[in-house]
PDB file of N, CA and C in Angstrom:
ATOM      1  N   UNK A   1      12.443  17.206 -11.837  1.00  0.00           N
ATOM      2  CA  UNK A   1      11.152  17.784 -12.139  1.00  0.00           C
ATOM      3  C   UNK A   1      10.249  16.714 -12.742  1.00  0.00           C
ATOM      4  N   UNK A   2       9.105  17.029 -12.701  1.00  0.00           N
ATOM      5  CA  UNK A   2       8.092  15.759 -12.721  1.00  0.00           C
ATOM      6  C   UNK A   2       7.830  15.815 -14.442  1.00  0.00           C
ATOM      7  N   UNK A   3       7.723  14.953 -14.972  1.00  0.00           N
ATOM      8  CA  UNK A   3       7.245  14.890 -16.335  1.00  0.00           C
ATOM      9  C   UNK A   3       6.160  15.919 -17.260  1.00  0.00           C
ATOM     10  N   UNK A   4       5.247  15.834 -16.222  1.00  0.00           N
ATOM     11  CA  UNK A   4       4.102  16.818 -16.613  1.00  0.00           C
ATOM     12  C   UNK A   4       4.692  18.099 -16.505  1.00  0.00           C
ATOM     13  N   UNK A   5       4.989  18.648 -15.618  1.00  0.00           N
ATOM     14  CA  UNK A   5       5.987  19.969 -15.754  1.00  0.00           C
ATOM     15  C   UNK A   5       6.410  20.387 -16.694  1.00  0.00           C
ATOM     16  N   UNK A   6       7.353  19.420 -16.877  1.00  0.00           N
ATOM     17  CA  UNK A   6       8.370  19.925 -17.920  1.00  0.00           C
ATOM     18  C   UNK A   6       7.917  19.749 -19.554  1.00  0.00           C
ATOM     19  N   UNK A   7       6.676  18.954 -19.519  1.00  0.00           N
ATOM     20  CA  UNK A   7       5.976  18.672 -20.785  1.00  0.00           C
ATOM     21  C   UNK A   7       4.911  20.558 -21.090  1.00  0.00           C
ATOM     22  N   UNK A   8       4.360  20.658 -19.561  1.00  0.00           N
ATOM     23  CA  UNK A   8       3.869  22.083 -19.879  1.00  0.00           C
ATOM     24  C   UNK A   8       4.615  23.370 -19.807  1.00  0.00           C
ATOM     25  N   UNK A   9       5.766  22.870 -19.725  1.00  0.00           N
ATOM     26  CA  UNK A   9       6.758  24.176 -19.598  1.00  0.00           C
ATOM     27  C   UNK A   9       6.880  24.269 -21.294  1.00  0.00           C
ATOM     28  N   UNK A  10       7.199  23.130 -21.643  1.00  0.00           N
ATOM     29  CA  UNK A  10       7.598  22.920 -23.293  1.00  0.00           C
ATOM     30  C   UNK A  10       6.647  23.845 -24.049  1.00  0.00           C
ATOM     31  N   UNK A  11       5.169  23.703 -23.769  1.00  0.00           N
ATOM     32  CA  UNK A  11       3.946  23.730 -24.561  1.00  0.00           C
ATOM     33  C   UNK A  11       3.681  25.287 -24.325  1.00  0.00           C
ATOM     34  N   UNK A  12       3.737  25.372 -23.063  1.00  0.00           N
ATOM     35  CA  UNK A  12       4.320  26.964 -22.446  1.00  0.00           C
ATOM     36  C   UNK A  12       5.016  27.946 -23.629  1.00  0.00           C
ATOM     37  N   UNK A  13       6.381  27.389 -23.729  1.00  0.00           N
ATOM     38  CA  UNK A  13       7.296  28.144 -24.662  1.00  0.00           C
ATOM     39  C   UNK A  13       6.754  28.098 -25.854  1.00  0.00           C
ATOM     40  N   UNK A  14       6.026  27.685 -26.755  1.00  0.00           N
ATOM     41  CA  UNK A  14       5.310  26.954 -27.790  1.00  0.00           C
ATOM     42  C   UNK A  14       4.362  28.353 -28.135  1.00  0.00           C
ATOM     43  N   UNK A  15       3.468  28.335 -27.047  1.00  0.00           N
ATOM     44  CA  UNK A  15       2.504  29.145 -26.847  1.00  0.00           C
ATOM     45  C   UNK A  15       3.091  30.369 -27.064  1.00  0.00           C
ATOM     46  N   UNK A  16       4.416  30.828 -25.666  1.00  0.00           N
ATOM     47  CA  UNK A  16       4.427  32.388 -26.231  1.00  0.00           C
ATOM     48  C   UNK A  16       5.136  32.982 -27.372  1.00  0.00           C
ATOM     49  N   UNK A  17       5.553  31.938 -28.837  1.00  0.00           N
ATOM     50  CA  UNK A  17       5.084  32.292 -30.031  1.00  0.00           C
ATOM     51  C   UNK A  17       4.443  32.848 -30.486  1.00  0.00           C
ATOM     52  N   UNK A  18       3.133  33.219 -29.781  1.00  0.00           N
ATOM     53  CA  UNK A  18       2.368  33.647 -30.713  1.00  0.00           C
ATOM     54  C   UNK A  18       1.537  34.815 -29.480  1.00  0.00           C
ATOM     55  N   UNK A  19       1.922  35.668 -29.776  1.00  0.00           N
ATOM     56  CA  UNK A  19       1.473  36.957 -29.026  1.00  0.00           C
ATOM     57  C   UNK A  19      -0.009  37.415 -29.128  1.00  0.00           C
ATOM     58  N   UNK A  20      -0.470  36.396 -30.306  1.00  0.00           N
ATOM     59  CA  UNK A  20      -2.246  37.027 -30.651  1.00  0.00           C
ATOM     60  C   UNK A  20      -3.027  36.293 -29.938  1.00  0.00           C
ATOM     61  N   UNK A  21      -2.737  35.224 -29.547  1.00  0.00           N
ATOM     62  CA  UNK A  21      -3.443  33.797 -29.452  1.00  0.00           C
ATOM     63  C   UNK A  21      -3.621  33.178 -27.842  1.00  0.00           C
ATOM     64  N   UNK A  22      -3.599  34.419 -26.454  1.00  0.00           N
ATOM     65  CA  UNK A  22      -3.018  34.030 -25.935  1.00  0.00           C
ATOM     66  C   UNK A  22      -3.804  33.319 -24.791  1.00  0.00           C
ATOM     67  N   UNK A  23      -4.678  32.237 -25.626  1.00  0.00           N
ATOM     68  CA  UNK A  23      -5.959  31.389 -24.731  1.00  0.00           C
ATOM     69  C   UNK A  23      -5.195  29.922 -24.354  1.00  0.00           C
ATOM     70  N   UNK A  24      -4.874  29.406 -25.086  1.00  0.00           N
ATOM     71  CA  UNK A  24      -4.389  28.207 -24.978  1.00  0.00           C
ATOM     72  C   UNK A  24      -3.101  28.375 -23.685  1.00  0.00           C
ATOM     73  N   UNK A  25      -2.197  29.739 -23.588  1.00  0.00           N
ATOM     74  CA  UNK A  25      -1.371  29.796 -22.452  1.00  0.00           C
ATOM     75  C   UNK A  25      -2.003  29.781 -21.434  1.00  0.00           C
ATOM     76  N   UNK A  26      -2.890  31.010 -21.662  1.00  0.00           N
ATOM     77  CA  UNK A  26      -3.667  31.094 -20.232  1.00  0.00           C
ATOM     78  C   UNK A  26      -3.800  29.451 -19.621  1.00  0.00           C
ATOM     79  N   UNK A  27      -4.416  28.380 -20.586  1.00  0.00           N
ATOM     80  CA  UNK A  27      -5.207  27.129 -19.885  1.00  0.00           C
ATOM     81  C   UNK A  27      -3.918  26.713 -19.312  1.00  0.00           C
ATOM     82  N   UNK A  28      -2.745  26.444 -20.279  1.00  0.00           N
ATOM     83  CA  UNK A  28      -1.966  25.809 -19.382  1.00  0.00           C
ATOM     84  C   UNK A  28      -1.110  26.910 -18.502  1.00  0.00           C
ATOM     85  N   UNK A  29      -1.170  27.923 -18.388  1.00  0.00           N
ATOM     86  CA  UNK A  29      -0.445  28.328 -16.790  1.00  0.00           C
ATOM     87  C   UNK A  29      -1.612  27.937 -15.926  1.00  0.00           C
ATOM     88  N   UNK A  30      -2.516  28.209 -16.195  1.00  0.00           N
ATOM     89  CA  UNK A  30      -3.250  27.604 -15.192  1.00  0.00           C
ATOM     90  C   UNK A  30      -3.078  26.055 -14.579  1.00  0.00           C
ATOM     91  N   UNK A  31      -2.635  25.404 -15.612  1.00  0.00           N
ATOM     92  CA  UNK A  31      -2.764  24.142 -15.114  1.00  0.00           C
ATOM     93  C   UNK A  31      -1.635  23.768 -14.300  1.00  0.00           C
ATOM     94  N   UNK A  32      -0.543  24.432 -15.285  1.00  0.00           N
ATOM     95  CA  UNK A  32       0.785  24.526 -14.881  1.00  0.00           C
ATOM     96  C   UNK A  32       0.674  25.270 -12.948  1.00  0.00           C
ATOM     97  N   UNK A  33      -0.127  26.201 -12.344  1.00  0.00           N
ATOM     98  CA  UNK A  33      -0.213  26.637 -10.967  1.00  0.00           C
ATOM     99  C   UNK A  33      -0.762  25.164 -10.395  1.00  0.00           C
ATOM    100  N   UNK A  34      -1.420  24.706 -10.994  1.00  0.00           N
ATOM    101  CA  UNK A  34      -2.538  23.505 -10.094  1.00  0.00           C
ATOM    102  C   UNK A  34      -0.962  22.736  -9.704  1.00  0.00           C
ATOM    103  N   UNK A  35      -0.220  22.042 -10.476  1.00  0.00           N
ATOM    104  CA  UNK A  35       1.069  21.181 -10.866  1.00  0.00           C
ATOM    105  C   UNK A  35       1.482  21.550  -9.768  1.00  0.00           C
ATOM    106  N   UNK A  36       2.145  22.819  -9.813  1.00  0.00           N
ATOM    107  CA  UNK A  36       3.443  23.273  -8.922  1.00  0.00           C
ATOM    108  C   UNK A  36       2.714  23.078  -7.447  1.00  0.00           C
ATOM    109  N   UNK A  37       1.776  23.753  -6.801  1.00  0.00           N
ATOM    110  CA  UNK A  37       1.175  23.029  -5.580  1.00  0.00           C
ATOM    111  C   UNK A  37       1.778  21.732  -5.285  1.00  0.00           C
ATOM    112  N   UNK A  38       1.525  20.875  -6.335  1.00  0.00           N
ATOM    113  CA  UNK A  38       2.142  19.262  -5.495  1.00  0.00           C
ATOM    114  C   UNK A  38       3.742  19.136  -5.588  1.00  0.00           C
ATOM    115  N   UNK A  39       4.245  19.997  -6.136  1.00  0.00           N
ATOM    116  CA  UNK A  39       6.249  19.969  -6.316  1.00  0.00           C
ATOM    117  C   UNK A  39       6.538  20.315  -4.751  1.00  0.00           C
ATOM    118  N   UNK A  40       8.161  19.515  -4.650  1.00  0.00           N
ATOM    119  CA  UNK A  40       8.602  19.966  -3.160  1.00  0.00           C
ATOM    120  C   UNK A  40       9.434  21.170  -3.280  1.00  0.00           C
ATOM    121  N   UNK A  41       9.723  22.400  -2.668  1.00  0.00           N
ATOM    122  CA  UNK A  41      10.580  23.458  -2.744  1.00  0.00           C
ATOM    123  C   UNK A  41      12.061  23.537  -3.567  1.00  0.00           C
ATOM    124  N   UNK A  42      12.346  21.986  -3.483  1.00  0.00           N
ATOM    125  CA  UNK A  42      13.680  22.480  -4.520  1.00  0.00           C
ATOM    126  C   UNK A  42      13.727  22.094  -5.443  1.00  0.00           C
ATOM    127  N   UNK A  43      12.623  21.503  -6.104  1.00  0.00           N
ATOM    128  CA  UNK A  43      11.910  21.969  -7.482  1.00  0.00           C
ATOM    129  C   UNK A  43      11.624  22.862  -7.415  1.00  0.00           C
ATOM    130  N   UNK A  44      10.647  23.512  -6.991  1.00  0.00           N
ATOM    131  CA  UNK A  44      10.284  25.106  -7.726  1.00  0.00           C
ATOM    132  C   UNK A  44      11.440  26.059  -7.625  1.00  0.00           C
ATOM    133  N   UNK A  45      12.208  25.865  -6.416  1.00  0.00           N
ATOM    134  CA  UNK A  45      13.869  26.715  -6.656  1.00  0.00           C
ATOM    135  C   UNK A  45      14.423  26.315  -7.967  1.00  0.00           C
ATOM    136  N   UNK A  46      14.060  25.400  -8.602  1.00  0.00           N
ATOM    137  CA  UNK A  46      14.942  25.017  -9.822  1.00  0.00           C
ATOM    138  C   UNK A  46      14.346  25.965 -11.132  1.00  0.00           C
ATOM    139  N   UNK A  47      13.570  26.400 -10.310  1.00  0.00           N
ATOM    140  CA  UNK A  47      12.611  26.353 -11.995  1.00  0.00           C
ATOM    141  C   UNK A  47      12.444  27.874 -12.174  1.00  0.00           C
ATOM    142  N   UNK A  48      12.936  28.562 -10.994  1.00  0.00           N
ATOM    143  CA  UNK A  48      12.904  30.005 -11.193  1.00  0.00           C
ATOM    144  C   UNK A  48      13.289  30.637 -12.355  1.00  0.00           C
ATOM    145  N   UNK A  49      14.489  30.325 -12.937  1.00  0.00           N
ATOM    146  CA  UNK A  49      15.331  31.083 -14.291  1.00  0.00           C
ATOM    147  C   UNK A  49      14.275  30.443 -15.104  1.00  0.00           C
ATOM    148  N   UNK A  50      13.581  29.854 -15.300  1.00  0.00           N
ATOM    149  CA  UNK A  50      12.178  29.107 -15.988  1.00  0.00           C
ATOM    150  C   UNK A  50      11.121  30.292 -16.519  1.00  0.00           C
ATOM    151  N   UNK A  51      10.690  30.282 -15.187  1.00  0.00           N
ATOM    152  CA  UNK A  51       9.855  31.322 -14.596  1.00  0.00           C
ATOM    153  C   UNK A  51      10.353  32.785 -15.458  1.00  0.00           C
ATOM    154  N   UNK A  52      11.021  33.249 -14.912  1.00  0.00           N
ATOM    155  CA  UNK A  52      12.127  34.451 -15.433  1.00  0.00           C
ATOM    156  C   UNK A  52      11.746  34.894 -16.846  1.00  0.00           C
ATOM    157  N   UNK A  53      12.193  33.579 -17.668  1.00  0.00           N
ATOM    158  CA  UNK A  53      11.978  33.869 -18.813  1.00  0.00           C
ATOM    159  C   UNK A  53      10.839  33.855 -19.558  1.00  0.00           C
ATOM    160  N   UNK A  54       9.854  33.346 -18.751  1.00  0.00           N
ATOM    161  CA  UNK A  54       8.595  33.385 -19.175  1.00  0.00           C
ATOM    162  C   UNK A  54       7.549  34.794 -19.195  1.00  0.00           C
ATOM    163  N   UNK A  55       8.213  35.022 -17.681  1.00  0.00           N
ATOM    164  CA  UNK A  55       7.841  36.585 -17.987  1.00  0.00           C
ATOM    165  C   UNK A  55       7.908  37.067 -18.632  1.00  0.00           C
ATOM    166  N   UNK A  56       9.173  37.627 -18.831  1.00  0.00           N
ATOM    167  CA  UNK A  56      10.014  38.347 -19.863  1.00  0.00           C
ATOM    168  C   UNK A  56       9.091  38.237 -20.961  1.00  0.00           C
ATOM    169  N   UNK A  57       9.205  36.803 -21.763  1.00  0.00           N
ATOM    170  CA  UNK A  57       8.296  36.914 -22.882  1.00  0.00           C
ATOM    171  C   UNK A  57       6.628  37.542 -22.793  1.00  0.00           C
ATOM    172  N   UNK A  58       6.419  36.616 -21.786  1.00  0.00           N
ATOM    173  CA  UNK A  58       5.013  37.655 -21.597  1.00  0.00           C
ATOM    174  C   UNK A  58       4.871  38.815 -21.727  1.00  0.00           C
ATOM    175  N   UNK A  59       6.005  39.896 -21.213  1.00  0.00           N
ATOM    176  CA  UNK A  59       5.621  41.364 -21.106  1.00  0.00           C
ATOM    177  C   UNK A  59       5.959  41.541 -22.803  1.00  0.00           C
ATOM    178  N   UNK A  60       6.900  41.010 -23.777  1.00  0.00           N
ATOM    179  CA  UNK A  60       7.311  41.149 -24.549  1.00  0.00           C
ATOM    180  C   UNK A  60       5.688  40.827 -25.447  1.00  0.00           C
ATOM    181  N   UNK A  61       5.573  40.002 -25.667  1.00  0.00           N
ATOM    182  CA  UNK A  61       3.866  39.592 -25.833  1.00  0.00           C
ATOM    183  C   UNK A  61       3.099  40.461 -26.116  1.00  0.00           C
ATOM    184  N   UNK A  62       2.861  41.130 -24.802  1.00  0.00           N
ATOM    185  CA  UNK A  62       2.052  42.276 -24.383  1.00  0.00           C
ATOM    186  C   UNK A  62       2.191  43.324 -25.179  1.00  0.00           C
ATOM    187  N   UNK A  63       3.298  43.884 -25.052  1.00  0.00           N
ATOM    188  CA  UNK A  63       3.983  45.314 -25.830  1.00  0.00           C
ATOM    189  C   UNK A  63       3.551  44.747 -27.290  1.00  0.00           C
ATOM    190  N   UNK A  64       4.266  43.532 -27.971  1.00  0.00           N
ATOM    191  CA  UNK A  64       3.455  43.538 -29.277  1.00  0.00           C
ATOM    192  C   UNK A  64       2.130  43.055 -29.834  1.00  0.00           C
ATOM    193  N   UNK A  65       1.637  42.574 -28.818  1.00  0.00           N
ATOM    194  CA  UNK A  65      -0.655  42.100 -29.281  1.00  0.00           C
ATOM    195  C   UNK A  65      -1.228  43.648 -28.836  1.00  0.00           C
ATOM    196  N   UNK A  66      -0.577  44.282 -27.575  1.00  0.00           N
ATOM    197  CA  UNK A  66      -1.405  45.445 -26.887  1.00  0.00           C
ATOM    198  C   UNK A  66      -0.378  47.222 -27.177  1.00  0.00           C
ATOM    199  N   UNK A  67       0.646  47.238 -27.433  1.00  0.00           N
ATOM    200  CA  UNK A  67       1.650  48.007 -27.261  1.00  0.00           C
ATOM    201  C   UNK A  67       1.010  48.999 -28.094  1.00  0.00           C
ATOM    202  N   UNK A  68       0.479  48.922 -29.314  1.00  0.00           N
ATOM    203  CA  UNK A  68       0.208  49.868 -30.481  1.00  0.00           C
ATOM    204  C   UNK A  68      -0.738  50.430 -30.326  1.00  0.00           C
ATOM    205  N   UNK A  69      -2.052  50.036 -29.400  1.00  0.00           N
ATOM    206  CA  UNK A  69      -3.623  50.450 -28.702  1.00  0.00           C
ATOM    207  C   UNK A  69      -2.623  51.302 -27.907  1.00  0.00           C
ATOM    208  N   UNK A  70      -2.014  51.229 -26.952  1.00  0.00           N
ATOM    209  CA  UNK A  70      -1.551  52.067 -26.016  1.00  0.00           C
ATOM    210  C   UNK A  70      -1.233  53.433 -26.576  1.00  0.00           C
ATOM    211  N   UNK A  71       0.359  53.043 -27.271  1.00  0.00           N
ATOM    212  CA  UNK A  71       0.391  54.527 -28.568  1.00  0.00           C
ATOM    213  C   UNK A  71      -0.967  55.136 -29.334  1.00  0.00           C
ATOM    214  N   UNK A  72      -1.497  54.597 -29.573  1.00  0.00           N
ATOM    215  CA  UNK A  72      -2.822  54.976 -30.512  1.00  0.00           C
ATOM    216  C   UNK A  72      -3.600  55.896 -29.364  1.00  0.00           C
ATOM    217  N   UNK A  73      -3.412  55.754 -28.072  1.00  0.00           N
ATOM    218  CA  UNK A  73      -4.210  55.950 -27.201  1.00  0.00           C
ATOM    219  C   UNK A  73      -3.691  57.597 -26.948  1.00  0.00           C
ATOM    220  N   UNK A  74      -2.214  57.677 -26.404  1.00  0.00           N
ATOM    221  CA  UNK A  74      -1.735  58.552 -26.117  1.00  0.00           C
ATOM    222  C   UNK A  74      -1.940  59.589 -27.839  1.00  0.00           C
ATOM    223  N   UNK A  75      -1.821  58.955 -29.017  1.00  0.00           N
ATOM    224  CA  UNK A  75      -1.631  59.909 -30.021  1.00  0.00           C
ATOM    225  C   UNK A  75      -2.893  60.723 -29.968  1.00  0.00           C
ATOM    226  N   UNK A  76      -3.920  59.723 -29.674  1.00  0.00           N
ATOM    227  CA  UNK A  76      -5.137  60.744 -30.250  1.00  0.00           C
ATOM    228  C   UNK A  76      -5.273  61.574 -28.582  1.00  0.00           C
ATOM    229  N   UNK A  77      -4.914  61.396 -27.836  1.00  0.00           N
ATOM    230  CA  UNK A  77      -5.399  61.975 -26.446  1.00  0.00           C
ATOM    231  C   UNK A  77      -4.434  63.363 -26.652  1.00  0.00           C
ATOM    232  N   UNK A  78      -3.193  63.689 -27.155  1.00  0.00           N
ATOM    233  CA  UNK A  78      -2.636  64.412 -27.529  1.00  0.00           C
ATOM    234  C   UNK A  78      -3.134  65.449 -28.913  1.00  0.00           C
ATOM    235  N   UNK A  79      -3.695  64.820 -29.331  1.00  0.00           N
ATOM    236  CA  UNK A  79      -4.908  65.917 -30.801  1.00  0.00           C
ATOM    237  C   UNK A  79      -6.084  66.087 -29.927  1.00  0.00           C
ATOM    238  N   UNK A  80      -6.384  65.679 -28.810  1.00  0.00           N
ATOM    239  CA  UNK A  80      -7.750  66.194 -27.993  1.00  0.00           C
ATOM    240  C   UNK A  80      -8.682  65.452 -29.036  1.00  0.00           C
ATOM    241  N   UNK A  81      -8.207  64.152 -28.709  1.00  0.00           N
ATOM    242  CA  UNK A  81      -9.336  63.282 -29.707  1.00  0.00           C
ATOM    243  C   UNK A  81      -9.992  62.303 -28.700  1.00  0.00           C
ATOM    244  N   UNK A  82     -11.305  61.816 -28.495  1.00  0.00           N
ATOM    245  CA  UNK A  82     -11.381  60.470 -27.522  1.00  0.00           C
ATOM    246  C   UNK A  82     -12.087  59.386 -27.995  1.00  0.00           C
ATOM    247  N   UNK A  83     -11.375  58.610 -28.065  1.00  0.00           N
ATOM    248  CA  UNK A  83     -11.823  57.486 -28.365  1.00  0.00           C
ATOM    249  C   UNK A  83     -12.969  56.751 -28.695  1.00  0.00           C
ATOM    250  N   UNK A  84     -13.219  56.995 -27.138  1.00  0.00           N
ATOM    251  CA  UNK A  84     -14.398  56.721 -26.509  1.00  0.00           C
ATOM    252  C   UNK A  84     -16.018  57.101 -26.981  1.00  0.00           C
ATOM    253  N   UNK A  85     -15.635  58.194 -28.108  1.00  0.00           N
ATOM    254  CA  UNK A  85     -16.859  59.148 -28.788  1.00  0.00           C
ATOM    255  C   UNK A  85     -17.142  58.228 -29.410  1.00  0.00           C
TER     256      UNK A  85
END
């Protein structure tokens, strides 16, 4: 795997530390998609269980920066409350 990769994979994991903050990931997955374009196929086969776990954290992320708006959402929609008022 190419240097830069594996330097934004690092910075990657770094990032999804922090579930509030999640601007600086965004830039580098982004950059990190531009990267993988120039890799040959059995690099990116390598890098799947990579991948994998990145998700994972992401959705994990999600559930705790966004998870509690969701509940909050369903509680008051259940008292016939809306939000939205």
């Amino acid at each position: 795997m190419e240097k830069e990769v594996i330097e934004l994979l690092k910075e990657i994991q770094e990032d999804l530390k922090d579930p509030f903050n999640p601007y600086p990931l965004e830039d580098r997955m982004l950059r990190l998609l531009e990267v993988l374009k120039t890799l040959p196929g059995e690099d990116l086969s390598q890098m799947l269980p990579i991948f994998e776990e990145i998700r994972k954290n992401i959705e994990e992320n999600y559930r705790i920066a966004l998870g509690w708006l969701e509940e909050l959402t369903r509680f008051m929609e259940k008292r016939g409350l809306d939000l939205r008022a």
